[in-house]
Protein backbone atom coordinates (compact mmCIF):
# COMPACT_ATOMS: atom_id res chain seq x y z
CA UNK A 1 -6.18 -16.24 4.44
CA UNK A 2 -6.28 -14.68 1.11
CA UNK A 3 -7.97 -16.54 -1.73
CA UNK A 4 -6.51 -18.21 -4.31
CA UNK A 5 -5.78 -17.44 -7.90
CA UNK A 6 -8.53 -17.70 -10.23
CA UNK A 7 -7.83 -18.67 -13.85
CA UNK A 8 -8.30 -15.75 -15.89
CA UNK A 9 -10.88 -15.51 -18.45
CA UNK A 10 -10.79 -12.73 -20.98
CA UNK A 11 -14.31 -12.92 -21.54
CA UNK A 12 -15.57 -12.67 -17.76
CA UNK A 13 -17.47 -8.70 -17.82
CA UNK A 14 -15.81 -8.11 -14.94
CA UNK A 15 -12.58 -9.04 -15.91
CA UNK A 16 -11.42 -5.20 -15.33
CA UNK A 17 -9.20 -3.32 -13.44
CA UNK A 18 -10.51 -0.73 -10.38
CA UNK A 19 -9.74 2.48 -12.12
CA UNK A 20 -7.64 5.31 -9.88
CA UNK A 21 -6.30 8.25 -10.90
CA UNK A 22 -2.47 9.55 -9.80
CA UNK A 23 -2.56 12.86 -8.97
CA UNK A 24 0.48 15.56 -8.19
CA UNK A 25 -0.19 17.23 -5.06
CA UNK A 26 0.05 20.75 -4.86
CA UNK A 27 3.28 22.69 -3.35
CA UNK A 28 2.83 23.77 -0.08
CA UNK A 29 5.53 25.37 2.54
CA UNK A 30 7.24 23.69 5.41
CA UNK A 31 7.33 25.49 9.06
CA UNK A 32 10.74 26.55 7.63
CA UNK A 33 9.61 28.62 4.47
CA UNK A 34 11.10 26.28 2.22
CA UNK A 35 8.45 25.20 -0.73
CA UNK A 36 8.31 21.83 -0.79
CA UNK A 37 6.02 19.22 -2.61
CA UNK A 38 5.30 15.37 -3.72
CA UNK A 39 5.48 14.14 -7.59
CA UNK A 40 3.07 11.20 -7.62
CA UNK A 41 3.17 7.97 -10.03
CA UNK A 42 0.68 5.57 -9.64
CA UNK A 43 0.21 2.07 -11.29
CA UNK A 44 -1.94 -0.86 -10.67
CA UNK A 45 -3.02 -4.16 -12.97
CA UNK A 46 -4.86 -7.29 -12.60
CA UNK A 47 -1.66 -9.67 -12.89
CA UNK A 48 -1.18 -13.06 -15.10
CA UNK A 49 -4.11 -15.33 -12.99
CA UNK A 50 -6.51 -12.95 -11.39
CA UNK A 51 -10.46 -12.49 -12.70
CA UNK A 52 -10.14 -9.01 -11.65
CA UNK A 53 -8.67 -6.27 -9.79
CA UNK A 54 -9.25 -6.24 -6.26
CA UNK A 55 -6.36 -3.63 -5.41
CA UNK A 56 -7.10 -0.18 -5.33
CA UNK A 57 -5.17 3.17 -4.35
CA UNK A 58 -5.54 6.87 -3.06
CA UNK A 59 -3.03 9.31 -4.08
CA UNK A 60 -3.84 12.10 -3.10
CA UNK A 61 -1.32 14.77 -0.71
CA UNK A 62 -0.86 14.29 1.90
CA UNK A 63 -1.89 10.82 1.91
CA UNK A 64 -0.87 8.12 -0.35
CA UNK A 65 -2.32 4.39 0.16
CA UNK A 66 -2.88 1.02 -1.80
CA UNK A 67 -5.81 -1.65 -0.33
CA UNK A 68 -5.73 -5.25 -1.46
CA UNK A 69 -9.12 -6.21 -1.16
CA UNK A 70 -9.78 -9.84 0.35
CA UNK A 71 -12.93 -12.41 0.17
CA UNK A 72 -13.58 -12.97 -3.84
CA UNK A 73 -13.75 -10.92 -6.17
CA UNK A 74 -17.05 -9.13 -5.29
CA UNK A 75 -16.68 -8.97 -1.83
CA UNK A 76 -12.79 -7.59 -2.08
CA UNK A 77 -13.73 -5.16 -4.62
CA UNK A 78 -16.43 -3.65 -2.05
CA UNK A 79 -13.77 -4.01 0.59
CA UNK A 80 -11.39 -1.67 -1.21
CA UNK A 81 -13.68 1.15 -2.39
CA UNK A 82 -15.30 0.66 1.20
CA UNK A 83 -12.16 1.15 2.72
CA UNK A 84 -10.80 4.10 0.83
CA UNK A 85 -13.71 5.99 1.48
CA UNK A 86 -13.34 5.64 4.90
CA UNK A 87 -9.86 7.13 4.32
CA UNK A 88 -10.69 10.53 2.60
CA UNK A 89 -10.89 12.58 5.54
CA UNK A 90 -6.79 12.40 5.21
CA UNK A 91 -6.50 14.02 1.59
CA UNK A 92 -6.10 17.62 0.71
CA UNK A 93 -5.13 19.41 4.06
CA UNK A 94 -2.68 19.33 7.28
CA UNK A 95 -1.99 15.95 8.99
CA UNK A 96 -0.70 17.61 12.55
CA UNK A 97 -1.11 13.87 14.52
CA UNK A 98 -0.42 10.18 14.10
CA UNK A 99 -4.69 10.01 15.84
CA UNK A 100 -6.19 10.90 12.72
CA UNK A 101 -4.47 8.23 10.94
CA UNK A 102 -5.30 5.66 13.53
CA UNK A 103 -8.87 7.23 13.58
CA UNK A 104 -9.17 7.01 9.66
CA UNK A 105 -7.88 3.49 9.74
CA UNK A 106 -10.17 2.31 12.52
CA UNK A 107 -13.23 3.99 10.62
CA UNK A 108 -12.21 1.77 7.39
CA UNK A 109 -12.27 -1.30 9.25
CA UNK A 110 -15.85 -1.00 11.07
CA UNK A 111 -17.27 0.37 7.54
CA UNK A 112 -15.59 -2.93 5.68
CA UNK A 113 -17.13 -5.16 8.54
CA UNK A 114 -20.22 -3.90 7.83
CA UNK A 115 -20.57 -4.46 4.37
CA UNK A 116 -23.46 -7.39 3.76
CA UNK A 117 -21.99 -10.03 1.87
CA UNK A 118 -23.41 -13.70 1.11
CA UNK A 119 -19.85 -15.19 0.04
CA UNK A 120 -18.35 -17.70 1.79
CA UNK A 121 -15.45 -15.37 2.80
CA UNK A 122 -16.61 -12.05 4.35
CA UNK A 123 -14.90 -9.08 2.49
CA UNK A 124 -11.94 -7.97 4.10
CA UNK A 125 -8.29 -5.47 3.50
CA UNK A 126 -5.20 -5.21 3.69
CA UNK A 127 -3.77 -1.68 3.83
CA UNK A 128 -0.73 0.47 3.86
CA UNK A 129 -0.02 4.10 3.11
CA UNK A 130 2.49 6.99 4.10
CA UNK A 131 1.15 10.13 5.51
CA UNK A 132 3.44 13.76 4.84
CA UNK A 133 2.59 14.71 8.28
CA UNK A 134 3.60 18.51 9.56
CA UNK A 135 4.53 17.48 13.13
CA UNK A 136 6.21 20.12 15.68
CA UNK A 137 9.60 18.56 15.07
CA UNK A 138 8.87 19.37 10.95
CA UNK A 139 7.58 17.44 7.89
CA UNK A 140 7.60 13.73 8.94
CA UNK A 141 6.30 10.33 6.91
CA UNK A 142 3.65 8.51 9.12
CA UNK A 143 4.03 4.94 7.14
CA UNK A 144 1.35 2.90 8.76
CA UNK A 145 -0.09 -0.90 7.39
CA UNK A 146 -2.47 -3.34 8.58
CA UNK A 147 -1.70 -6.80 7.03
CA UNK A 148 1.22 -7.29 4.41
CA UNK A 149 0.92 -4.54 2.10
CA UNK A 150 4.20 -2.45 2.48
CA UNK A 151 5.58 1.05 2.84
CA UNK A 152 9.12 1.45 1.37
CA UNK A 153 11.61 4.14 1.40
CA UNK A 154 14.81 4.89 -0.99
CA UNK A 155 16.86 7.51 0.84
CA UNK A 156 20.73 8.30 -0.76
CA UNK A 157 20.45 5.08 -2.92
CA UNK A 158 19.05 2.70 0.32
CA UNK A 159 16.23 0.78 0.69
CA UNK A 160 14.26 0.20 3.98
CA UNK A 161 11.45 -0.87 5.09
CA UNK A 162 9.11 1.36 6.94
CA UNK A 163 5.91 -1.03 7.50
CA UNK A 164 6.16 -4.29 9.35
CA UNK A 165 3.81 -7.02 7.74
CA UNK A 166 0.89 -8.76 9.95
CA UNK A 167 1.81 -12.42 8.71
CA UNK A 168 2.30 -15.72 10.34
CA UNK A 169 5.93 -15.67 8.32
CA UNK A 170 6.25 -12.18 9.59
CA UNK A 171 5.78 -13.71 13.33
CA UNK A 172 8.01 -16.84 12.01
CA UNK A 173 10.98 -14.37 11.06
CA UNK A 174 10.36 -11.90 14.50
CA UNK A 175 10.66 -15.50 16.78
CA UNK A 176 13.56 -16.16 14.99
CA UNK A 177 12.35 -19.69 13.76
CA UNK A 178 12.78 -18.84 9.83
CA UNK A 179 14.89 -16.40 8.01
CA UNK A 180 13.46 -13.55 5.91
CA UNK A 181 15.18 -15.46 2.67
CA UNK A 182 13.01 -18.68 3.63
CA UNK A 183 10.00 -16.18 4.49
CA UNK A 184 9.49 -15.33 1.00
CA UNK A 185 8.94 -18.78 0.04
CA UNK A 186 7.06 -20.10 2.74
CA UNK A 187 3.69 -21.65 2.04
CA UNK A 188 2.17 -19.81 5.23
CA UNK A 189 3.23 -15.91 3.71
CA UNK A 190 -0.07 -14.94 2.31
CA UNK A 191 -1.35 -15.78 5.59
CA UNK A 192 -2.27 -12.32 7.53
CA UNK A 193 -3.07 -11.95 11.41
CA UNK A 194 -4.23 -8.45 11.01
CA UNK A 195 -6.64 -7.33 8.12
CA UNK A 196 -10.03 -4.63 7.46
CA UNK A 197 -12.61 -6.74 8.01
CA UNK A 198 -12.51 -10.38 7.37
CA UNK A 199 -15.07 -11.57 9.74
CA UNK A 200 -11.47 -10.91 12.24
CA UNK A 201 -12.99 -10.43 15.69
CA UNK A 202 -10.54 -7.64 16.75
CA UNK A 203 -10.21 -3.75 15.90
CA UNK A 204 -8.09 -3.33 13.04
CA UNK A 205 -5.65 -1.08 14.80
CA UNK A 206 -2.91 -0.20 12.04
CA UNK A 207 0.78 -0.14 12.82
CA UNK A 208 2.73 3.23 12.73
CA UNK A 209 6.20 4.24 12.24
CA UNK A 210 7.65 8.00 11.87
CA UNK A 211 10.17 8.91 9.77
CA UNK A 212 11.70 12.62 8.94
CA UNK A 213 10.78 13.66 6.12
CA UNK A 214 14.05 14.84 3.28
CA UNK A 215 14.21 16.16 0.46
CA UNK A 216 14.90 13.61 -2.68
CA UNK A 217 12.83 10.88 -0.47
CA UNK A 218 11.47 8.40 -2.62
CA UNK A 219 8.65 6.49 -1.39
CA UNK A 220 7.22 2.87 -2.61
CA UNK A 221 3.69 2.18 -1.20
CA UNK A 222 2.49 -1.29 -2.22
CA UNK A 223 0.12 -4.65 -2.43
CA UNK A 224 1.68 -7.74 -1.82
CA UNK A 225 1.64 -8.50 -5.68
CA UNK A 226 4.56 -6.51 -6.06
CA UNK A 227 6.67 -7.32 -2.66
CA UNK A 228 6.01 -11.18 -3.54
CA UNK A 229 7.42 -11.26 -7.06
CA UNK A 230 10.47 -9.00 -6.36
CA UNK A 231 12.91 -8.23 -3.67
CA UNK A 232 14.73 -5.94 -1.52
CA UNK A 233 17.29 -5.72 -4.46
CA UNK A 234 15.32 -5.68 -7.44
CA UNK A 235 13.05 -2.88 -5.82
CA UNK A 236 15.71 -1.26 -5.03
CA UNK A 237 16.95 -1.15 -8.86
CA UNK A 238 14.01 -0.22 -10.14
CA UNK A 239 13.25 2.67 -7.56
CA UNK A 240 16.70 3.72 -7.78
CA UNK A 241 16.36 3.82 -11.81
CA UNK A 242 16.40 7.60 -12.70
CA UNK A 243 12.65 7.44 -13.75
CA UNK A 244 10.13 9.79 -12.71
CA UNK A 245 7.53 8.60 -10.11
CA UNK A 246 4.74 7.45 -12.64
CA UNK A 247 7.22 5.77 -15.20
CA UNK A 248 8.91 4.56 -12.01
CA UNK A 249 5.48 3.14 -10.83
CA UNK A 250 4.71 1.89 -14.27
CA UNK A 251 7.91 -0.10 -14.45
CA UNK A 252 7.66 -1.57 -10.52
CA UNK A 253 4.19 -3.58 -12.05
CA UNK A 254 6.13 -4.08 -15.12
CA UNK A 255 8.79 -6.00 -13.26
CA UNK A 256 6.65 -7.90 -11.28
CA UNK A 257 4.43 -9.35 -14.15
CA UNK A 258 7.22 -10.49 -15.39
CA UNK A 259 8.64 -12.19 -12.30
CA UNK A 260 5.39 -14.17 -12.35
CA UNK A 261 2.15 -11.53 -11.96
CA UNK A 262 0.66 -14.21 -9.68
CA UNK A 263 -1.99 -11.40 -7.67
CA UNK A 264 -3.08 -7.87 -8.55
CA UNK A 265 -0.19 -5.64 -8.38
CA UNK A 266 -0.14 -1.83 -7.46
CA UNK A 267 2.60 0.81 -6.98
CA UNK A 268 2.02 4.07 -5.74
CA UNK A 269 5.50 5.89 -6.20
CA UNK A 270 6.14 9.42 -3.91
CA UNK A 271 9.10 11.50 -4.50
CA UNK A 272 9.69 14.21 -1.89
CA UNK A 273 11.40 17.27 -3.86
CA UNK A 274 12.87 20.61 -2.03
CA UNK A 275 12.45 23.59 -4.55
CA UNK A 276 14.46 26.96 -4.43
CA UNK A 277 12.27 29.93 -3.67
């Protein structure tokens, strides 16, 4: 279970953001000759009641991915640097297989379990990311999560879903018991059954799901600060906006500290774009 809000305290030292930098990935050229490349906006911020930032993102081609870290603020700060290290190998060349992702992913959860901590809550992740993979079958996103951070994509003006949350709502909605309306509210939704770390007994195998890759894809990749405080349709308004990906990313955090800012919030905006040669 995640922790709960801390009252924040201007004066705490550590009352800081993780710093992360967006970057634009560079154009490279699909099996069919035609350039192609990813505009990057990246935005991330403590939130209304936090002591600090435990979220943290890599965004970086062809990999883009947020971590919410989990167990106080020390230990979930550890958690997420731990836990993007672990997922460098992915940044700055081909993705050819779904493995490496699973590999990656695997690799951040051992190095998060291992981290010595003497707080009452071991440190412990969430993460989610999408992967510009160059599969046989062409340029494909590999969205992939463990726990309830999310993986969105806005195709032709429609929003969907690519991850599936690890959540004992998320189980409540897939049984059928409560509706994804009454989900959002339910006391149980910070809840996750899958998580880095987080003294969890099991391997933190992440969930996968491929999607072909377009151009004029625009991708969302989020914590659970932003998919709490706004839904389906008011992400879909802001993605669908007209902004470029970091003003776009910019106003997503926007929006949600003002629909309440109750956790750390972080947006890492992709947008596919197909380019003339």
């Amino acid at each position: 279970m995640r922790e709960a809000s801390e009252p924040l305290d201007p004066a705490d030292p550590d009352h800081s953001a993780l710093t992360a930098t967006a970057l634009a990935a560079p154009q490279s050229l699909t099996d069919g000759g035609q350039p192609e490349r990813t505009i990057v906006g990246a935005a991330t911020d403590i939130g209304r009641f936090r002591r600090v930032n435990e979220d943290g993102y890599l965004a970086v081609s062809p990999a883009f991915i947020v971590v919410d870290g989990m167990g106080g603020h020390v230990s979930g700060r550890a958690a997420t640097r731990t836990a993007l290290n672990a997922m460098l190998p992915l940044v700055g060349g081909r993705v050819t297989d779904g493995s490496v992702i699973v590999d990656a992913v695997l690799a951040a959860g051992k190095a998060v379990s291992a981290i010595p901590s003497q707080a009452a809550n071991p440190p412990g992740a969430t993460i989610a990311g999408a992967v510009l993979a160059d599969l046989p079958e062409g340029p494909t996103w590999i969205a992939f999560n463990v726990g309830d951070s999310r993986v969105y994509l806005l195709r032709d003006d429609l929003l969907s879903q690519l991850s599936h949350d690890h959540s004992q709502v998320q189980d409540l909605v897939d049984a059928g018991r409560i509706t994804p309306a009454q989900a959002r509210f339910d006391s149980r939704r910070n809840v996750v059954t899958r998580a880095l770390g987080a003294g969890l007994d099991q391997a933190a195998y992440p969930e996968l799901h491929l999607e072909t890759a377009r151009g004029g894809d625009r991708i969302l990749v989020c914590s659970d600060g932003l998919s709490d405080e706004l839904d389906d349709d008011a992400l879909a308004a802001v993605l669908g906006s007209g902004l470029g990906a970091q003003r776009t990313a910019e106003a997503a955090v926007a929006a949600a500290l003002e629909a309440g800012g109750h956790d750390n919030v972080t947006a890492v905006v992709v947008d596919l774009v197909e380019e003339s040669s």
